[in-house]
Protein backbone atom coordinates (compact mmCIF):
# COMPACT_ATOMS: atom_id res chain seq x y z
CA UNK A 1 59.55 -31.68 55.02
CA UNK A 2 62.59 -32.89 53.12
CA UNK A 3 63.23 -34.57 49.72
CA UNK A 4 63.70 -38.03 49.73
CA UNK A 5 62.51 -39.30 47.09
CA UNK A 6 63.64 -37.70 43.78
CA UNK A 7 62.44 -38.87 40.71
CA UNK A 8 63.40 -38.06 36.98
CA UNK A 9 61.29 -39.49 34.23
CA UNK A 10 63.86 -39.36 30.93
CA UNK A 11 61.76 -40.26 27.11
CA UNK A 12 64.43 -38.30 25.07
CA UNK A 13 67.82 -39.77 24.77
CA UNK A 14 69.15 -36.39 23.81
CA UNK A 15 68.15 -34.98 26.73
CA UNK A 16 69.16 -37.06 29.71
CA UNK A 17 72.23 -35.40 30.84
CA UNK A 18 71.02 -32.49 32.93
CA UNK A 19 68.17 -34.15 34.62
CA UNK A 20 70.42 -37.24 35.87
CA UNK A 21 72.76 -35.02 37.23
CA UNK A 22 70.30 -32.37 39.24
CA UNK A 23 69.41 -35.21 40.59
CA UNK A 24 72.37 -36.43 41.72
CA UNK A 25 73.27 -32.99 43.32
CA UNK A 26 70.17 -33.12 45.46
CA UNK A 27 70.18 -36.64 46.57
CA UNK A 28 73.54 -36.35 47.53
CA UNK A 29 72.65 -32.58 49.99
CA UNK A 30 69.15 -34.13 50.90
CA UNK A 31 70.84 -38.01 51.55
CA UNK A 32 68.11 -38.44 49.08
CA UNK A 33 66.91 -42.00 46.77
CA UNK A 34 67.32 -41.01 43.28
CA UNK A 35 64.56 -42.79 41.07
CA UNK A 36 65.25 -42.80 36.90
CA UNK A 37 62.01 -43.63 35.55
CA UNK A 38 63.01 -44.50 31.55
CA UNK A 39 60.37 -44.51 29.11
CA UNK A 40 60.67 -45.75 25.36
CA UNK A 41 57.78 -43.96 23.75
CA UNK A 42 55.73 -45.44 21.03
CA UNK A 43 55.06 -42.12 18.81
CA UNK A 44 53.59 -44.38 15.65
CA UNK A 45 50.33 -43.26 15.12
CA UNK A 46 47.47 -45.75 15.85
CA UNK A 47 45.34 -44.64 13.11
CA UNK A 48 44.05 -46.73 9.89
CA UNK A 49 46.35 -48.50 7.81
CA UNK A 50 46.17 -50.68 4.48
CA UNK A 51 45.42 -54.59 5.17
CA UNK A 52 48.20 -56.35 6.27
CA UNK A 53 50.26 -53.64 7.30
CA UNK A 54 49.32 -52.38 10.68
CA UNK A 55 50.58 -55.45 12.49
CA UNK A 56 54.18 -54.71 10.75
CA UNK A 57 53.91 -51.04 11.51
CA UNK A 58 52.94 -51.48 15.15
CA UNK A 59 55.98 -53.71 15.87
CA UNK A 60 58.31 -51.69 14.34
CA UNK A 61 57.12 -49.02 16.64
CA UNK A 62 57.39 -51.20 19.46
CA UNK A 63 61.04 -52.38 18.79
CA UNK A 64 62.15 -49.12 18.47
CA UNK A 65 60.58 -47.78 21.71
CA UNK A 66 62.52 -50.79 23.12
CA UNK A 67 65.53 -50.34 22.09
CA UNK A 68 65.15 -46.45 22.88
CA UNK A 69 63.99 -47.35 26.45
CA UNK A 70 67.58 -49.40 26.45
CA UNK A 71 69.53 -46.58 25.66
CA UNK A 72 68.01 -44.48 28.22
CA UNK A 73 68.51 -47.01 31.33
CA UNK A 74 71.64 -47.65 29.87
CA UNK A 75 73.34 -43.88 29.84
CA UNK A 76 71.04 -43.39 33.08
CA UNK A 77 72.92 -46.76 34.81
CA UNK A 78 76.21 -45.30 33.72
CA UNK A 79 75.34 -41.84 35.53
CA UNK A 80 73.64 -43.20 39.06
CA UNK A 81 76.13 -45.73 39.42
CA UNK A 82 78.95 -43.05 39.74
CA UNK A 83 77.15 -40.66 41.72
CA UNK A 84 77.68 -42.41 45.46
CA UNK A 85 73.80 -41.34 46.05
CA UNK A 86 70.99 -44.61 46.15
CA UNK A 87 69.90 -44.62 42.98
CA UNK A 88 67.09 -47.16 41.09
CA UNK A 89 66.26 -47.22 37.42
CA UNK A 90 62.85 -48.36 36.02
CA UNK A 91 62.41 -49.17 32.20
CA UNK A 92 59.23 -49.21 30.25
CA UNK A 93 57.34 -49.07 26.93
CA UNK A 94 54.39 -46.38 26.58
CA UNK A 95 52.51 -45.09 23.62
CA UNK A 96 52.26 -41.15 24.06
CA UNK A 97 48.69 -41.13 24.72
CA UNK A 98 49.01 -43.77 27.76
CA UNK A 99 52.40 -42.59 29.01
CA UNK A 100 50.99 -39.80 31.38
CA UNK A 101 48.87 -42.04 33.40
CA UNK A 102 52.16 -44.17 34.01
CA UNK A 103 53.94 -40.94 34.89
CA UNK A 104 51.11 -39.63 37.18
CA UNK A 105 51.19 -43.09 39.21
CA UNK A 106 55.20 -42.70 39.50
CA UNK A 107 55.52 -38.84 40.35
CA UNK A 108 52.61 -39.30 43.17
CA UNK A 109 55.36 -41.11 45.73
CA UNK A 110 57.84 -38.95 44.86
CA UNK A 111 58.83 -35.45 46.76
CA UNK A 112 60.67 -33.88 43.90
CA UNK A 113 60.34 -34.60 40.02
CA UNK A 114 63.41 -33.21 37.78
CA UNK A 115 62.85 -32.82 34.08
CA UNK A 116 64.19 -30.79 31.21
CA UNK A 117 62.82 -27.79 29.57
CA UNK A 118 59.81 -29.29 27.42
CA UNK A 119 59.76 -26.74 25.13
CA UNK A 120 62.01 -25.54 22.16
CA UNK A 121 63.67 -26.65 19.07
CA UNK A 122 63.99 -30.66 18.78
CA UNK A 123 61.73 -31.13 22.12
CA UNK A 124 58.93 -33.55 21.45
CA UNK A 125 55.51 -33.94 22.83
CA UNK A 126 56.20 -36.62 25.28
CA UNK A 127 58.47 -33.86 27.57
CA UNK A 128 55.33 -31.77 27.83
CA UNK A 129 52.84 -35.05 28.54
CA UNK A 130 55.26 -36.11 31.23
CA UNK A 131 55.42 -32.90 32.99
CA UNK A 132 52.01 -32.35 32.63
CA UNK A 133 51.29 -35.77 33.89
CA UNK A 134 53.64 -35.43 37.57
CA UNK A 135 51.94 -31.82 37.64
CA UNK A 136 48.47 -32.28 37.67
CA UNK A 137 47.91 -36.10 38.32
CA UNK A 138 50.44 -37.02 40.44
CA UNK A 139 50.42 -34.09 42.29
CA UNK A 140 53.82 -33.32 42.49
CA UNK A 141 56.37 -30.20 42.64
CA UNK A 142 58.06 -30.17 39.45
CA UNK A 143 61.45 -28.56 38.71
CA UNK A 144 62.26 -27.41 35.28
CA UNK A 145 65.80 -27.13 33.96
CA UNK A 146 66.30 -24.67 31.01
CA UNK A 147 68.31 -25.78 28.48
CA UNK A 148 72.21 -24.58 29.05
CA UNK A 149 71.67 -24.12 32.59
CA UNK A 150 73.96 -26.16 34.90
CA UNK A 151 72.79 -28.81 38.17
CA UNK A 152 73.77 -27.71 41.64
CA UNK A 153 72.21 -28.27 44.75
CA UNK A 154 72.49 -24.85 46.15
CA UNK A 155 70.09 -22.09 44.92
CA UNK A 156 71.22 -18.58 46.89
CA UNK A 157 68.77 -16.24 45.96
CA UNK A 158 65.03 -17.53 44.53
CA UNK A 159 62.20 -15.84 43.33
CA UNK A 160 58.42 -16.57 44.77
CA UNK A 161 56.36 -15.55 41.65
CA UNK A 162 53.21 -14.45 44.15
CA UNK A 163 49.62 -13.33 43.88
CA UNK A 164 48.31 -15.55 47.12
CA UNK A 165 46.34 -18.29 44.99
CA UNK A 166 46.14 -21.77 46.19
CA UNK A 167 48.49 -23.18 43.26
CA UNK A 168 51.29 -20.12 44.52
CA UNK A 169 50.98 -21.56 48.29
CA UNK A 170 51.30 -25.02 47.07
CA UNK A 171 54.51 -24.23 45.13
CA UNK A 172 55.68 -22.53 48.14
CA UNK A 173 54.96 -25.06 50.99
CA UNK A 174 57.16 -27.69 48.31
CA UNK A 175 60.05 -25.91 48.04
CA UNK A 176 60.34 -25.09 51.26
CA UNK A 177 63.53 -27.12 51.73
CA UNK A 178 65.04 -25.20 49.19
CA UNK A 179 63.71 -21.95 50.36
CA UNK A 180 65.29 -22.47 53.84
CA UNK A 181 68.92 -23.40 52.14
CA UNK A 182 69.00 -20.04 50.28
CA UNK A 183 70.80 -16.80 51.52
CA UNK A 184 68.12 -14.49 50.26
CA UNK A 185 64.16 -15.10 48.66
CA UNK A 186 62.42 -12.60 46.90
CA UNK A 187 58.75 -12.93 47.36
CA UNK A 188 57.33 -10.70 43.81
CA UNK A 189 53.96 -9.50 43.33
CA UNK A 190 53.32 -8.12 39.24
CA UNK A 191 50.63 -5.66 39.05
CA UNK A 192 47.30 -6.14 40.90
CA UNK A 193 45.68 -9.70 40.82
CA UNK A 194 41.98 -11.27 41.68
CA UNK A 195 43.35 -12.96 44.50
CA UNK A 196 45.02 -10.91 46.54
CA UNK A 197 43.20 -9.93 49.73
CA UNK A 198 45.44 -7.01 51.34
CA UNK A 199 46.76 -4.15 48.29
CA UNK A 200 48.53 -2.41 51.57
CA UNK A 201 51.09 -5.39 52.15
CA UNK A 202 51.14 -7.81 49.33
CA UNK A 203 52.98 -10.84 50.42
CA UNK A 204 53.67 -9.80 54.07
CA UNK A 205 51.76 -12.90 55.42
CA UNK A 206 53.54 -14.79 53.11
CA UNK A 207 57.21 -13.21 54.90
CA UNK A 208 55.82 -13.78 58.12
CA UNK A 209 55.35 -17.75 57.42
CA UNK A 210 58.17 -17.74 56.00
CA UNK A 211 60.09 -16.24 58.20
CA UNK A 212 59.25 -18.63 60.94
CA UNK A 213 61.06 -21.70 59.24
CA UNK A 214 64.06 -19.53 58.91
CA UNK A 215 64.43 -17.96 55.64
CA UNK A 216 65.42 -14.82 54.84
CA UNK A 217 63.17 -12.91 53.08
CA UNK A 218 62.44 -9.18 50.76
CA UNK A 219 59.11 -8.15 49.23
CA UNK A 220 59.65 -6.81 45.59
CA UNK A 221 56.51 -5.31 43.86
CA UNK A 222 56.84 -4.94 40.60
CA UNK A 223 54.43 -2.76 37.70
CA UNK A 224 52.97 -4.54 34.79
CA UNK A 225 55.29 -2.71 32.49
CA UNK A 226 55.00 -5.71 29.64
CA UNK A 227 52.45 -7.10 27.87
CA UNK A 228 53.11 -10.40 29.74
CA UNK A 229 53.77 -11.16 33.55
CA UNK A 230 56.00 -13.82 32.26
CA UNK A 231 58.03 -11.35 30.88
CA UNK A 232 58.50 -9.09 33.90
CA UNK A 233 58.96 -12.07 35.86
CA UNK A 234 62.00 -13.21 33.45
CA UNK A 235 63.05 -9.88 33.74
CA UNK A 236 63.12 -9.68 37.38
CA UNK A 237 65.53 -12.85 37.49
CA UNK A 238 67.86 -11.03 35.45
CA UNK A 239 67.78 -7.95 37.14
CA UNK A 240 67.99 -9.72 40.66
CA UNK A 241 71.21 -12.69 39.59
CA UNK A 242 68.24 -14.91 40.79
CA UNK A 243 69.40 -18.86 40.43
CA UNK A 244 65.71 -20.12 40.93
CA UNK A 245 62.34 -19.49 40.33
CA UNK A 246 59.16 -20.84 41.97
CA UNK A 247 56.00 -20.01 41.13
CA UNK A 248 52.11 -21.80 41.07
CA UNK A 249 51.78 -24.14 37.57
CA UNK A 250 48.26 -23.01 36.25
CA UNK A 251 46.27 -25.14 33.89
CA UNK A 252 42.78 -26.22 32.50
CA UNK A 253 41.23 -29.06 31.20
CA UNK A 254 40.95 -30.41 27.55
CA UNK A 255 39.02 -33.45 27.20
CA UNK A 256 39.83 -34.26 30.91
CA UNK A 257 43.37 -33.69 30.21
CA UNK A 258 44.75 -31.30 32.13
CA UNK A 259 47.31 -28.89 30.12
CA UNK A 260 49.42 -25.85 31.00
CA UNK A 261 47.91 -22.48 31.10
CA UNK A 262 49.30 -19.76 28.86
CA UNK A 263 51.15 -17.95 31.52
CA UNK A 264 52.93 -20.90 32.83
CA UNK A 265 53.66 -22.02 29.41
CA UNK A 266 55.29 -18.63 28.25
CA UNK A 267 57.34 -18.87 31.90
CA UNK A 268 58.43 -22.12 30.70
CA UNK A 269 59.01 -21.34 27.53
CA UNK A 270 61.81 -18.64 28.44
CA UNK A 271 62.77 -19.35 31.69
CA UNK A 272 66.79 -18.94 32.17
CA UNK A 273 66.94 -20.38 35.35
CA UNK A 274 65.35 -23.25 36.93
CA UNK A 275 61.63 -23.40 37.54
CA UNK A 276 60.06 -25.59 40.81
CA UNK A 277 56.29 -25.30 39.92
CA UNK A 278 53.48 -27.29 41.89
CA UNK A 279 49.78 -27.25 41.86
């Protein structure tokens, strides 16, 4: 497998920067087609209003989330067309309850979705829906850039967060592009977990398959020492000069929503390196 497809789905003017040029880095070492998806988000609530003023309201909203969705293609126009990679740009106009469906249907043909961190001080919802949204319905590996962090294409030494469930593998098997590119991957086990079948050699199957596609691999196991296996995880990538970290995206469902579970919030959260998570 190989990325060739790249998407990047930008709803936040002031964070557009980062994401458009990760993306650029990896379409140009995977001859890759980079795909801006450019939302304008309707955030008015559709709620009650006096007579005669909720037709007024709602096109305000809607102008806005026009003339947002402008500024977006246009600083995302300015960035592709320098780059030298194949690049395509796609504007619309969502309202943040409808805009993950449009996300899911975009990230599904896609190989790779960048986005920014979703969390943290002046990050709105719509960063969360739309990672959420490639994530769990379309399906696709997701990498997360922390804020302050810097693109690149190459990643030298990675960390496999690893306790052999299906939404680990499935991180795994879609990085595997990047895992073969790196000098060194550390698959880490924290503590003991439900799923893993063999306490003797945690992860060794895991080195073995890995092993076969070429990549050079270590087994670190590591104590629950902190209250959260986030925590040691972060940790670990600061101990190790990590420059990636890939790991299973866990959720459940809300109202048929699906939303990130607590762990892989609290990774995303305070993650100092970039995340690729898949489910």
């Amino acid at each position: 497998m190989m990325y060739k497809s790249l998407l990047t789905v930008l709803t936040d003017p002031d964070c557009v920067e980062l994401p458009l040029a990760q993306i650029v880095e990896l379409a140009g070492a995977y001859d890759a087609h980079a795909d801006a998806l450019c939302i304008g988000v309707d955030r008015s609530p559709h709620g009650y209003y006096e007579a005669g003023g909720n037709a007024l309201i709602l096109q305000q909203a809607l102008d806005q989330a026009k003339a947002e969705a402008g500024v977006l293609v246009e600083r995302a126009e300015a960035v592709l067309n320098a780059s030298g990679v194949r690049w395509a740009t796609e504007r619309g106009v969502a309202a943040l309850a409808a805009m993950g469906e449009h996300v899911a249907s975009r990230a599904r043909f896609s190989d790779l979705v960048v986005m920014p961190q979703p969390y943290g001080e002046g990050k709105g919802s719509d960063l969360e829906v739309a990672v959420e949204a490639a994530l769990f319905g379309g399906r696709a590996p997701v990498l997360i850039l922390p804020d302050g962090n810097t693109a690149g294409s190459e990643f030298k030494t990675i960390i496999v967060a690893w306790n052999e469930g299906v939404e680990a593998m499935t991180a795994v098997r879609k990085s595997l592009p990047l895992l073969q590119s790196a000098d060194l991957v550390r698959i880490v086990t924290v503590g003991p977990t439900p799923h893993r079948s063999d306490q003797t050699d945690p992860g060794g199957m895991l080195s073995q398959m890995l092993a076969r596609h070429g990549v050079a691999c270590e087994v670190d196991v590591l104590s629950k020492t902190m209250p959260r296996t986030s925590d040691v995880l972060n940790r670990h990538v600061t101990d190790t000069g990590a420059d990636m970290m890939v790991m299973g995206a866990y959720g459940h469902s809300r109202l048929r929503e699906a939303i990130l579970g607590g762990t892989t919030r609290n990774m995303l959260e305070n993650a100092t390196v970039p995340v690729l998570m898949a489910h």
